[in-house]
Protein backbone atom coordinates (compact mmCIF):
# COMPACT_ATOMS: atom_id res chain seq x y z
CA UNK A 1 73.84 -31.61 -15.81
CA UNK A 2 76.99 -31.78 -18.15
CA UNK A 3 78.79 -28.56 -18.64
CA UNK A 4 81.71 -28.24 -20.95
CA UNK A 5 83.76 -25.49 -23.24
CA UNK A 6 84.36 -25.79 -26.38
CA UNK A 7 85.70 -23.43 -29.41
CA UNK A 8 83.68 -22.41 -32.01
CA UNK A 9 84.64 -23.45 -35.88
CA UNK A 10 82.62 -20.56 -37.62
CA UNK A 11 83.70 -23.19 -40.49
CA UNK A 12 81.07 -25.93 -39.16
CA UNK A 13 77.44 -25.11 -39.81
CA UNK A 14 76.20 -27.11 -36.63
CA UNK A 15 78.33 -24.65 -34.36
CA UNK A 16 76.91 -21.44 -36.26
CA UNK A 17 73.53 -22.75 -36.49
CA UNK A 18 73.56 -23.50 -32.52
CA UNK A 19 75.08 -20.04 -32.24
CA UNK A 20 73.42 -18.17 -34.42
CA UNK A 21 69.93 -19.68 -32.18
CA UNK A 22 71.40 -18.36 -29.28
CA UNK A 23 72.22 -14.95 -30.04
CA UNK A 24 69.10 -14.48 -32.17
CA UNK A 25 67.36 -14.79 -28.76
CA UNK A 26 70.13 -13.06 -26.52
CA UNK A 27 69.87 -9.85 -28.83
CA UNK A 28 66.75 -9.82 -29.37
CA UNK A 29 66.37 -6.54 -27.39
CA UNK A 30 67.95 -3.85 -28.79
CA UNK A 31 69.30 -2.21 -25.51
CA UNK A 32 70.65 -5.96 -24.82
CA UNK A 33 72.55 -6.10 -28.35
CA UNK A 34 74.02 -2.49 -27.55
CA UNK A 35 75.90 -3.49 -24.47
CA UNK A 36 76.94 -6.55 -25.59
CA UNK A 37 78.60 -4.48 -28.84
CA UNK A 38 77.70 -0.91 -29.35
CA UNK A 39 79.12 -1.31 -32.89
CA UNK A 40 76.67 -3.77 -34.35
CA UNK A 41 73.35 -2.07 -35.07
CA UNK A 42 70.09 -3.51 -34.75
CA UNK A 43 68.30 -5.92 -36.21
CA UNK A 44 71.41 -8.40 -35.03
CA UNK A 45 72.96 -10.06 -38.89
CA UNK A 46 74.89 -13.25 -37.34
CA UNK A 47 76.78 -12.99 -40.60
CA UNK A 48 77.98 -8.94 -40.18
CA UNK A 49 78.61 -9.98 -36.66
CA UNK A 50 80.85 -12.67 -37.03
CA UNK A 51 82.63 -10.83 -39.96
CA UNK A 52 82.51 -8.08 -38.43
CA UNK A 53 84.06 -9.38 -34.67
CA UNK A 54 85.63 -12.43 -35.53
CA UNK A 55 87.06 -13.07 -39.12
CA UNK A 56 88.16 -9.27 -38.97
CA UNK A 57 89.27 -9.04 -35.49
CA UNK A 58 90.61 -12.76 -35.35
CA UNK A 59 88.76 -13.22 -32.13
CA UNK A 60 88.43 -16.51 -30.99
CA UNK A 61 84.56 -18.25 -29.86
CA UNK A 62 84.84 -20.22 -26.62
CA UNK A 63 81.21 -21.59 -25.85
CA UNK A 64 79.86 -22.50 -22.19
CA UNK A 65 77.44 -25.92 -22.89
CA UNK A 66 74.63 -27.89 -20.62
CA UNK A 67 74.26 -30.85 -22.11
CA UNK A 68 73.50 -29.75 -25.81
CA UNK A 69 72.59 -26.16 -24.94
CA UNK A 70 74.90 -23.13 -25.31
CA UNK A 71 74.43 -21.13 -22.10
CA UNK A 72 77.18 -19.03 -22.26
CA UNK A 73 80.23 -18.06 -24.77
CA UNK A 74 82.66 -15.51 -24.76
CA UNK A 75 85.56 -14.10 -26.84
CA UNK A 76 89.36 -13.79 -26.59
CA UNK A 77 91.68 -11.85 -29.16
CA UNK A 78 95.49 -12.94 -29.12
CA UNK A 79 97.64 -10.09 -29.16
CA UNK A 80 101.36 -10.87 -30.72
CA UNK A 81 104.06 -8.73 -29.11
């Protein structure tokens, strides 16, 4: 087992297309979509979403990896002072 972090580039199709995979599955469940963001309605859009949470917000994508699989990710926004 090989675990590593890495940012996503919502620029490079093979990270969104990995991603988008992911979350399709993860939010699949309406209940499960609402606690991860109560703002995003269901069906889950991967492109609302990441316009919505990252482009807009300026969040940044880390993702947790086995081997070739996403198993994790998470998001951090940079506040300036």
């Amino acid at each position: 087992m090989s675990l590593t972090i890495k940012e996503i580039d919502y620029e490079n199709s093979k990270d969104l297309s990995k991603l988008e995979s992911a979350l399709k599955n993860w939010f699949s469940n309406p209940k499960d979509l609402n606690f991860a963001d109560p703002n995003t309605q269901y069906p889950f859009d991967m492109k609302k979403w990441i316009n919505i949470n990252y482009k807009l917000n300026k969040i940044e994508t880390i993702a947790l990896y086995n081997d070739d699989w996403i198993i994790g990710f998470g998001g951090v926004k940079f506040f300036e002072k």
